[in-house]
PDB file of N, CA and C in Angstrom:
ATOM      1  N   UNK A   1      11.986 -11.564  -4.810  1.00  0.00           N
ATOM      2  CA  UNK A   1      12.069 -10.476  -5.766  1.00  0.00           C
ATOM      3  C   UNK A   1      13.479  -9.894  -5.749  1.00  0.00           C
ATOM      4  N   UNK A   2      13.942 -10.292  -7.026  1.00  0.00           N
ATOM      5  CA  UNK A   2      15.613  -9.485  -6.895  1.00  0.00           C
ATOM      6  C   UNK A   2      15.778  -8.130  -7.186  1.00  0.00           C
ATOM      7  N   UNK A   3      16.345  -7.302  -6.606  1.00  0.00           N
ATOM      8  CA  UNK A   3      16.943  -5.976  -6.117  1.00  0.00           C
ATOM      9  C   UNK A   3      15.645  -5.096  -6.357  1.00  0.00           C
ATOM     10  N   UNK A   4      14.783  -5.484  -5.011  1.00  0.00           N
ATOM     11  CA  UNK A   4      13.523  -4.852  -5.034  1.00  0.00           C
ATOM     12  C   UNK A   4      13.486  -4.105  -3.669  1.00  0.00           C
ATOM     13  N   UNK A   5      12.800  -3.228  -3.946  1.00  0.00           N
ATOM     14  CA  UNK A   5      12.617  -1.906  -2.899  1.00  0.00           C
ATOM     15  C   UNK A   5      11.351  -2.032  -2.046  1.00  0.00           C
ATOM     16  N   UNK A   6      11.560  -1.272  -1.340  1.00  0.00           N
ATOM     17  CA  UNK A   6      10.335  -1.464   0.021  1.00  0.00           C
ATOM     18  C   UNK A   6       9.629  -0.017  -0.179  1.00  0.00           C
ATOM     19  N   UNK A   7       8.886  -0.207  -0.430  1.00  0.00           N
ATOM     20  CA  UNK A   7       7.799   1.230  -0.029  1.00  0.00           C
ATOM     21  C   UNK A   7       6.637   1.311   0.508  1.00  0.00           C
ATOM     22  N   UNK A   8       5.961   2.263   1.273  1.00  0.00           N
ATOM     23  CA  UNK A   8       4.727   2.236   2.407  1.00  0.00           C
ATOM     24  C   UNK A   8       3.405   2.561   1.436  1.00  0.00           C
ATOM     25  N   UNK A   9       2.587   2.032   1.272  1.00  0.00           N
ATOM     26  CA  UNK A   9       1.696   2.212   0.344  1.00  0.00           C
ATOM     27  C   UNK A   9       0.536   2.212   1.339  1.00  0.00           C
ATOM     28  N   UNK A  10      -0.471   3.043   1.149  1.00  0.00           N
ATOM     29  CA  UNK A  10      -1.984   2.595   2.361  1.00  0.00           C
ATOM     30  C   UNK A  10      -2.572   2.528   1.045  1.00  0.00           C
ATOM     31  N   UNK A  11      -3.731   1.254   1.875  1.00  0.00           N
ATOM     32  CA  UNK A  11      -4.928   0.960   0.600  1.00  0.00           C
ATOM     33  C   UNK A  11      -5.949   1.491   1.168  1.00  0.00           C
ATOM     34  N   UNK A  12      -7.161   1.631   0.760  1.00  0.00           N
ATOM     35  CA  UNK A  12      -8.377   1.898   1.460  1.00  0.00           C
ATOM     36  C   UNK A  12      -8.878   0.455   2.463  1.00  0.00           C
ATOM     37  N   UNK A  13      -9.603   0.427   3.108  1.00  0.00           N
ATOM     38  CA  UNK A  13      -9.628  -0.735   4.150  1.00  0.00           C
ATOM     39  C   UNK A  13     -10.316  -1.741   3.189  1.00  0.00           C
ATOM     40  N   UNK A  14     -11.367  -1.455   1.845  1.00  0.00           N
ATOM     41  CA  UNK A  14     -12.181  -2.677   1.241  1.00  0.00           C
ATOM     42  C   UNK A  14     -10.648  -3.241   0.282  1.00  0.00           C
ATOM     43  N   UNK A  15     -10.111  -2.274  -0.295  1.00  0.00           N
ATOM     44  CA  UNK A  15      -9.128  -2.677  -1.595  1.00  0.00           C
ATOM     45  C   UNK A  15      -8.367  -3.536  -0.668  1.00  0.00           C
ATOM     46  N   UNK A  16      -7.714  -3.258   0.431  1.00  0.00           N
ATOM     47  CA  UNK A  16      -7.030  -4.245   1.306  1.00  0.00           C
ATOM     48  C   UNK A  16      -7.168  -5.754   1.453  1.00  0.00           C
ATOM     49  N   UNK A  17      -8.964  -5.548   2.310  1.00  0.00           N
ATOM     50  CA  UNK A  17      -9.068  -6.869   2.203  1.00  0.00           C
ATOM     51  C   UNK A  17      -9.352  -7.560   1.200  1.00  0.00           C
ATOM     52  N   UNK A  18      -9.820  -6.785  -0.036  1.00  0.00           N
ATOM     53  CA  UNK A  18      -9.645  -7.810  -1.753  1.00  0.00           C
ATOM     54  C   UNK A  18      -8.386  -8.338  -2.110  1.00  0.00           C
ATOM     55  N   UNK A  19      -7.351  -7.013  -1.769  1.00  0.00           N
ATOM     56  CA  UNK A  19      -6.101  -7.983  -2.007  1.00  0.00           C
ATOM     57  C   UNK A  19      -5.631  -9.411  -1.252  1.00  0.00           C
ATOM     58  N   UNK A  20      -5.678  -9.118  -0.134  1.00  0.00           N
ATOM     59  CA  UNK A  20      -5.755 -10.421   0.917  1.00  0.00           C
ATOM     60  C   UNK A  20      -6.382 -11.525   0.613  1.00  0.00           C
ATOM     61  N   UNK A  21      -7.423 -11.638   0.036  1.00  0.00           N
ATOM     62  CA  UNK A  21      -8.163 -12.521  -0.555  1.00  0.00           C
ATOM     63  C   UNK A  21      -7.797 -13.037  -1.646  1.00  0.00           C
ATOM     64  N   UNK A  22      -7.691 -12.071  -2.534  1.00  0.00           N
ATOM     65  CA  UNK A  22      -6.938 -12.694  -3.757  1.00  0.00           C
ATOM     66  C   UNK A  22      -5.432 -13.303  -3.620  1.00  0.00           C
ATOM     67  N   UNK A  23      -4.785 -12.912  -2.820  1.00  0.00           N
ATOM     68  CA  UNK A  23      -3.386 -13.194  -2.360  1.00  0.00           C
ATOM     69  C   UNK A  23      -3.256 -14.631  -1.620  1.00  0.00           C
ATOM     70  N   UNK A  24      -4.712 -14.580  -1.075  1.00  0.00           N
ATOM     71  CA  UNK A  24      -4.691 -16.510  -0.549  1.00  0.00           C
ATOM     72  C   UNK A  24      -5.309 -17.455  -1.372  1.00  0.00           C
ATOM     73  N   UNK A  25      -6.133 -16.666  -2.280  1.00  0.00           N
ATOM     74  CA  UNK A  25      -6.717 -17.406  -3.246  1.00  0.00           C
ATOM     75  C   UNK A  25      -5.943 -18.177  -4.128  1.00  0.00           C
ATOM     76  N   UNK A  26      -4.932 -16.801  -4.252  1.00  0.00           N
ATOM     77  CA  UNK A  26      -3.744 -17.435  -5.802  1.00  0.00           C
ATOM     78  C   UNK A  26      -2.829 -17.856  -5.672  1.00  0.00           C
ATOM     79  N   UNK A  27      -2.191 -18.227  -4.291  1.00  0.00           N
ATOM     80  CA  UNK A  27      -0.707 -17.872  -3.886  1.00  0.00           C
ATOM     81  C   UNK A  27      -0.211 -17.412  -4.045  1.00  0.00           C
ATOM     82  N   UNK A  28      -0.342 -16.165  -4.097  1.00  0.00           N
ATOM     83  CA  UNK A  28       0.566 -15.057  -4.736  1.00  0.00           C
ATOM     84  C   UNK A  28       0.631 -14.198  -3.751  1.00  0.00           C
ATOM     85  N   UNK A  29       1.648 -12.725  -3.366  1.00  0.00           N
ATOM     86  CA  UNK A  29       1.922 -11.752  -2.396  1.00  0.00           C
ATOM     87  C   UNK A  29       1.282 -10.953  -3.098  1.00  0.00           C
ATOM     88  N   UNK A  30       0.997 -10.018  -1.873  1.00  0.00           N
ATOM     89  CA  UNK A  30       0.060  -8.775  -2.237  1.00  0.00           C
ATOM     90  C   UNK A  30       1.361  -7.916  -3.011  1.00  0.00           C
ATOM     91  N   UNK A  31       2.757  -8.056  -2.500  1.00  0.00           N
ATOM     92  CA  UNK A  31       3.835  -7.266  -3.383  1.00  0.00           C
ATOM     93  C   UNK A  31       3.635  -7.606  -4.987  1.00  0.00           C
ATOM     94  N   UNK A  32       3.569  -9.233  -4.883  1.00  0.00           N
ATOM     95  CA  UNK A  32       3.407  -9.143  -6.545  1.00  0.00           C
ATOM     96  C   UNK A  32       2.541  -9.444  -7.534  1.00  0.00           C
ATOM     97  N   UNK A  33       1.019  -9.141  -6.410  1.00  0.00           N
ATOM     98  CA  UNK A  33       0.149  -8.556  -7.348  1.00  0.00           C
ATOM     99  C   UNK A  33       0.426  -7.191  -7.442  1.00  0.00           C
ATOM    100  N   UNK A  34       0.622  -6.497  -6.672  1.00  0.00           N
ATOM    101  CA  UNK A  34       0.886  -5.013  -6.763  1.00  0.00           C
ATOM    102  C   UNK A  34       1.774  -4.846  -8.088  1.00  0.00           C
ATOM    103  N   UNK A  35       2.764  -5.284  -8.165  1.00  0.00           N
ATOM    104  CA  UNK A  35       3.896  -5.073  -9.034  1.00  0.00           C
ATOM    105  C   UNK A  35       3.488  -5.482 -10.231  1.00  0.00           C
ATOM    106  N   UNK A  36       2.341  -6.150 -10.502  1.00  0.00           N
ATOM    107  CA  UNK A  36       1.988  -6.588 -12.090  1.00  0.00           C
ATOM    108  C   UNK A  36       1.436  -5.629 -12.390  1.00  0.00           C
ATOM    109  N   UNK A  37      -0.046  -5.043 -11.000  1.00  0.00           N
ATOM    110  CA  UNK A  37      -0.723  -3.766 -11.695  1.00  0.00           C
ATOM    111  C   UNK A  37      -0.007  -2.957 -11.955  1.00  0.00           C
ATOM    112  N   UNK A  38       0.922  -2.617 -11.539  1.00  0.00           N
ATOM    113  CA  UNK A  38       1.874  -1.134 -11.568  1.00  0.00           C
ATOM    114  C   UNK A  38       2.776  -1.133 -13.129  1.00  0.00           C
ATOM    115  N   UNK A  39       2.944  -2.465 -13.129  1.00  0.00           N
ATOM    116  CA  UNK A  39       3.856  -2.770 -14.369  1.00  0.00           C
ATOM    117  C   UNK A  39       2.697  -2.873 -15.919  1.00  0.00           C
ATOM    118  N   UNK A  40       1.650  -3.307 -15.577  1.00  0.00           N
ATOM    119  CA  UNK A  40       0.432  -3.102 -16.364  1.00  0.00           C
ATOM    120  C   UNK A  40       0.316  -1.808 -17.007  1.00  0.00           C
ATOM    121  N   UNK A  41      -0.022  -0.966 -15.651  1.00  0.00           N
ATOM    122  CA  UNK A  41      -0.255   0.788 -15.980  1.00  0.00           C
ATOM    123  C   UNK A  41       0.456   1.270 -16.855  1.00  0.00           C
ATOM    124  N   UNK A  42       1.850   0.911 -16.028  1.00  0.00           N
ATOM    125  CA  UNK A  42       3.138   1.702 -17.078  1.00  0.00           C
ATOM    126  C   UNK A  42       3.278   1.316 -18.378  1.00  0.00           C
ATOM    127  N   UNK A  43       2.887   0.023 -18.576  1.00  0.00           N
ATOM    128  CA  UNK A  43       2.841  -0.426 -20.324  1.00  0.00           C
ATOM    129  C   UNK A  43       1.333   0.227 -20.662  1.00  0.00           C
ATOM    130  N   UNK A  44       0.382   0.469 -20.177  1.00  0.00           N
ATOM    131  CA  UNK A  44      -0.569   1.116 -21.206  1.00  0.00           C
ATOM    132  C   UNK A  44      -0.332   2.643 -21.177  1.00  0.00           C
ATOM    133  N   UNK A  45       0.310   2.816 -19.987  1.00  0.00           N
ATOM    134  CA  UNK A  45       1.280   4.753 -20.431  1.00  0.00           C
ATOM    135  C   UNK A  45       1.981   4.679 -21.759  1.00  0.00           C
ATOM    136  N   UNK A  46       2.958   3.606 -22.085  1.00  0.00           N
ATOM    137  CA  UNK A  46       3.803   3.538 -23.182  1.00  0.00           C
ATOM    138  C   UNK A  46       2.987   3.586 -24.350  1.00  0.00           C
ATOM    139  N   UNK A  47       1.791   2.790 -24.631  1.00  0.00           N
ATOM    140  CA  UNK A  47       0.822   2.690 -25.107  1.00  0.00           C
ATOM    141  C   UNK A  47       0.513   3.676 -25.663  1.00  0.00           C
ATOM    142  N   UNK A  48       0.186   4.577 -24.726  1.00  0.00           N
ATOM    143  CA  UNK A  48      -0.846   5.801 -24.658  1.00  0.00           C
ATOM    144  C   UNK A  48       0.200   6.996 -25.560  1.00  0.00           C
ATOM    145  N   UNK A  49       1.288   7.289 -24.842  1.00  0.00           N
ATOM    146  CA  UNK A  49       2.263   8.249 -25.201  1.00  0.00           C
ATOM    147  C   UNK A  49       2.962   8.126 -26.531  1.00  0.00           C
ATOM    148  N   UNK A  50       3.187   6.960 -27.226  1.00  0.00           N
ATOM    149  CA  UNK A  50       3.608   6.043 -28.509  1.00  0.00           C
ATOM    150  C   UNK A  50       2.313   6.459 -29.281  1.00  0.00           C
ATOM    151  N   UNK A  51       1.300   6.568 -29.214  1.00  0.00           N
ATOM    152  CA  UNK A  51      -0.151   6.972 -29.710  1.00  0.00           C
ATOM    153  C   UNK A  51      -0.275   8.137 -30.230  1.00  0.00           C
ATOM    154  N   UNK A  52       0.218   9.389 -28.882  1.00  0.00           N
ATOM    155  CA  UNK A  52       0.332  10.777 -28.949  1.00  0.00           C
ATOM    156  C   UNK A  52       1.334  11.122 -29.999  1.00  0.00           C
ATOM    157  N   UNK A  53       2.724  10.603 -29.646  1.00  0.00           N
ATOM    158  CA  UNK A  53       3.286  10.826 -30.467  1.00  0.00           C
ATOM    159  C   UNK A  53       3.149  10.769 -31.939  1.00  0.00           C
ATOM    160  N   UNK A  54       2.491   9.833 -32.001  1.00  0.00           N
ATOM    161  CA  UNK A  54       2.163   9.436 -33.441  1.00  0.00           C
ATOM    162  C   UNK A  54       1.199  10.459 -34.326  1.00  0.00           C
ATOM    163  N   UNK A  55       0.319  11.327 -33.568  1.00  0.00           N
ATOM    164  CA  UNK A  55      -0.937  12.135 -33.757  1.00  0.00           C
ATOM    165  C   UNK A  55       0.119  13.677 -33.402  1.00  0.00           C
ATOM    166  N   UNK A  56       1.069  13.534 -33.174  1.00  0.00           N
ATOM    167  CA  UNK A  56       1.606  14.825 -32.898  1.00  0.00           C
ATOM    168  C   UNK A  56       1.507  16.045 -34.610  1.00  0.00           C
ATOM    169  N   UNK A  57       1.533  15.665 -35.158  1.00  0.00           N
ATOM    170  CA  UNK A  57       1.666  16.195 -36.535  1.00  0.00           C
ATOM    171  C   UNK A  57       0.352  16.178 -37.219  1.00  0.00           C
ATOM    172  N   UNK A  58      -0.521  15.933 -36.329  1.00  0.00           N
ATOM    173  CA  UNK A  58      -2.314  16.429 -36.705  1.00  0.00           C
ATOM    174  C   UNK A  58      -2.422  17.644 -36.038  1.00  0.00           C
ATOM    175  N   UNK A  59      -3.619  18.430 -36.995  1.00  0.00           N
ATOM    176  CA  UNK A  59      -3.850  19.594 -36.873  1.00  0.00           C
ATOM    177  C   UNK A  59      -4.807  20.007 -35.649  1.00  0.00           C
ATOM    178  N   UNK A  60      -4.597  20.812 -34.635  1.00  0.00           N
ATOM    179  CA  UNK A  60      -5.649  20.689 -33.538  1.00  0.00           C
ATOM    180  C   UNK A  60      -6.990  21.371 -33.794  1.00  0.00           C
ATOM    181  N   UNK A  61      -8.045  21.011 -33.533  1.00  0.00           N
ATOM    182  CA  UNK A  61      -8.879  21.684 -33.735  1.00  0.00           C
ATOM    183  C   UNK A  61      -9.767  22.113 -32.070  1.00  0.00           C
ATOM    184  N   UNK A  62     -10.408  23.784 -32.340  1.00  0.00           N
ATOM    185  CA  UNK A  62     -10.603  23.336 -31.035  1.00  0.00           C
ATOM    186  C   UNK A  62     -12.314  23.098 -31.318  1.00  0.00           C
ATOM    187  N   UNK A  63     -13.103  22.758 -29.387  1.00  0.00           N
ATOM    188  CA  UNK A  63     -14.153  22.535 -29.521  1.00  0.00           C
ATOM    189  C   UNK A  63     -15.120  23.605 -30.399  1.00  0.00           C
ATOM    190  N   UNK A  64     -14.972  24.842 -30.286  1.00  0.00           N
ATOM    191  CA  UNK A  64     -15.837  25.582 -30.252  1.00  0.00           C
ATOM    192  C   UNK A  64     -15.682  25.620 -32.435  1.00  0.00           C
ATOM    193  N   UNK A  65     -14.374  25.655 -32.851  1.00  0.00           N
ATOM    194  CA  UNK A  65     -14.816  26.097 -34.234  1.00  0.00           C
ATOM    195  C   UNK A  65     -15.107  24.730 -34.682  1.00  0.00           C
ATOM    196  N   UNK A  66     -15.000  23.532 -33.939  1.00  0.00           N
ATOM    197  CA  UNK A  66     -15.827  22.193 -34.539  1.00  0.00           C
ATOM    198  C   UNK A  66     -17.105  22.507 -34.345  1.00  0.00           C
ATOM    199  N   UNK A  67     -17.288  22.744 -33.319  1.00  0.00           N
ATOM    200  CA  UNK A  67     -19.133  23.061 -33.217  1.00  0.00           C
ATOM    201  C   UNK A  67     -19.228  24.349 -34.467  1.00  0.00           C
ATOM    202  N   UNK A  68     -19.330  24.980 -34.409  1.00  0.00           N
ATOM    203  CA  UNK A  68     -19.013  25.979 -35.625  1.00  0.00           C
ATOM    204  C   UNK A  68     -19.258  25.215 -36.783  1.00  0.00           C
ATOM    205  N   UNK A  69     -18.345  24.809 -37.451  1.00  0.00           N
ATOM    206  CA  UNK A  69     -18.161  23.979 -38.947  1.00  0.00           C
ATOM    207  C   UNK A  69     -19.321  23.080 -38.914  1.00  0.00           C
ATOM    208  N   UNK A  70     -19.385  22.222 -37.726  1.00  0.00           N
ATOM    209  CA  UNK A  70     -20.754  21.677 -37.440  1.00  0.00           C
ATOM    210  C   UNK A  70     -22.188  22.019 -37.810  1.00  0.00           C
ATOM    211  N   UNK A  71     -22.489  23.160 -37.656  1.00  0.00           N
ATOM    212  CA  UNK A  71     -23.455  24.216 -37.894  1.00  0.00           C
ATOM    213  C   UNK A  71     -23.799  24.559 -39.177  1.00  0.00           C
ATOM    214  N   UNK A  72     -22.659  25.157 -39.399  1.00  0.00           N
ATOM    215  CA  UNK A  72     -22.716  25.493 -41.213  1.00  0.00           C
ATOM    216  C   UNK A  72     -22.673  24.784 -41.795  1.00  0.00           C
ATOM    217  N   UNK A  73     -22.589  23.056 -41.323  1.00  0.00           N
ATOM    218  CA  UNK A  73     -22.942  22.318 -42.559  1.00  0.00           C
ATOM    219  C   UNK A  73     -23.939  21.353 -42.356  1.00  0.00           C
ATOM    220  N   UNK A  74     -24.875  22.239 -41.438  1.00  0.00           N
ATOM    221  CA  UNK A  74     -26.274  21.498 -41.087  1.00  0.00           C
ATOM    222  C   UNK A  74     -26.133  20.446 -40.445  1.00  0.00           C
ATOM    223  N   UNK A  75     -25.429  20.712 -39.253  1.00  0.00           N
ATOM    224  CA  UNK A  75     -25.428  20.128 -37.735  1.00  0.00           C
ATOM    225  C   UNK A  75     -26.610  20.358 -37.580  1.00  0.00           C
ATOM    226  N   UNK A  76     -26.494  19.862 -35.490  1.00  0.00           N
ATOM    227  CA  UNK A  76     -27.319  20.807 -34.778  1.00  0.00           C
ATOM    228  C   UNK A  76     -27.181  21.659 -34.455  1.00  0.00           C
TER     229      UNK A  76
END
């Protein structure tokens, strides 16, 4: 891994030994399975925030006058 950093991460003792397993299963390091999930997350953050942004210029409504409007037009 080029110009990659070291950091102390604890897993819980089951997530551990899944990684281990999967890590002999696939040939792959537990670093770079780690580094796909992490790199995964951060692209569905981009995802997520690219989304928001997009909805930024909708009108908020809150719960209570939706339930409201709900009502008066023969909700429950």
């Amino acid at each position: 891994m080029p110009d990659s950093k070291r950091a102390t991460i604890y897993f819980d003792a089951e997530v551990h030994r899944a990684l281990r397993l999967k890590a002999a299963a696939t040939n792959r390091s537990i670093s770079e399975m780690v580094n796909d999930a992490v790199r995964m997350a951060l692209a569905e953050d981009a995802v997520d925030l690219a989304a928001a942004d997009q909805r930024v210029s909708e009108t908020s409504v809150t719960f209570e006058s939706f339930v409201e409007d709900l009502h008066r037009r023969g909700g429950p």
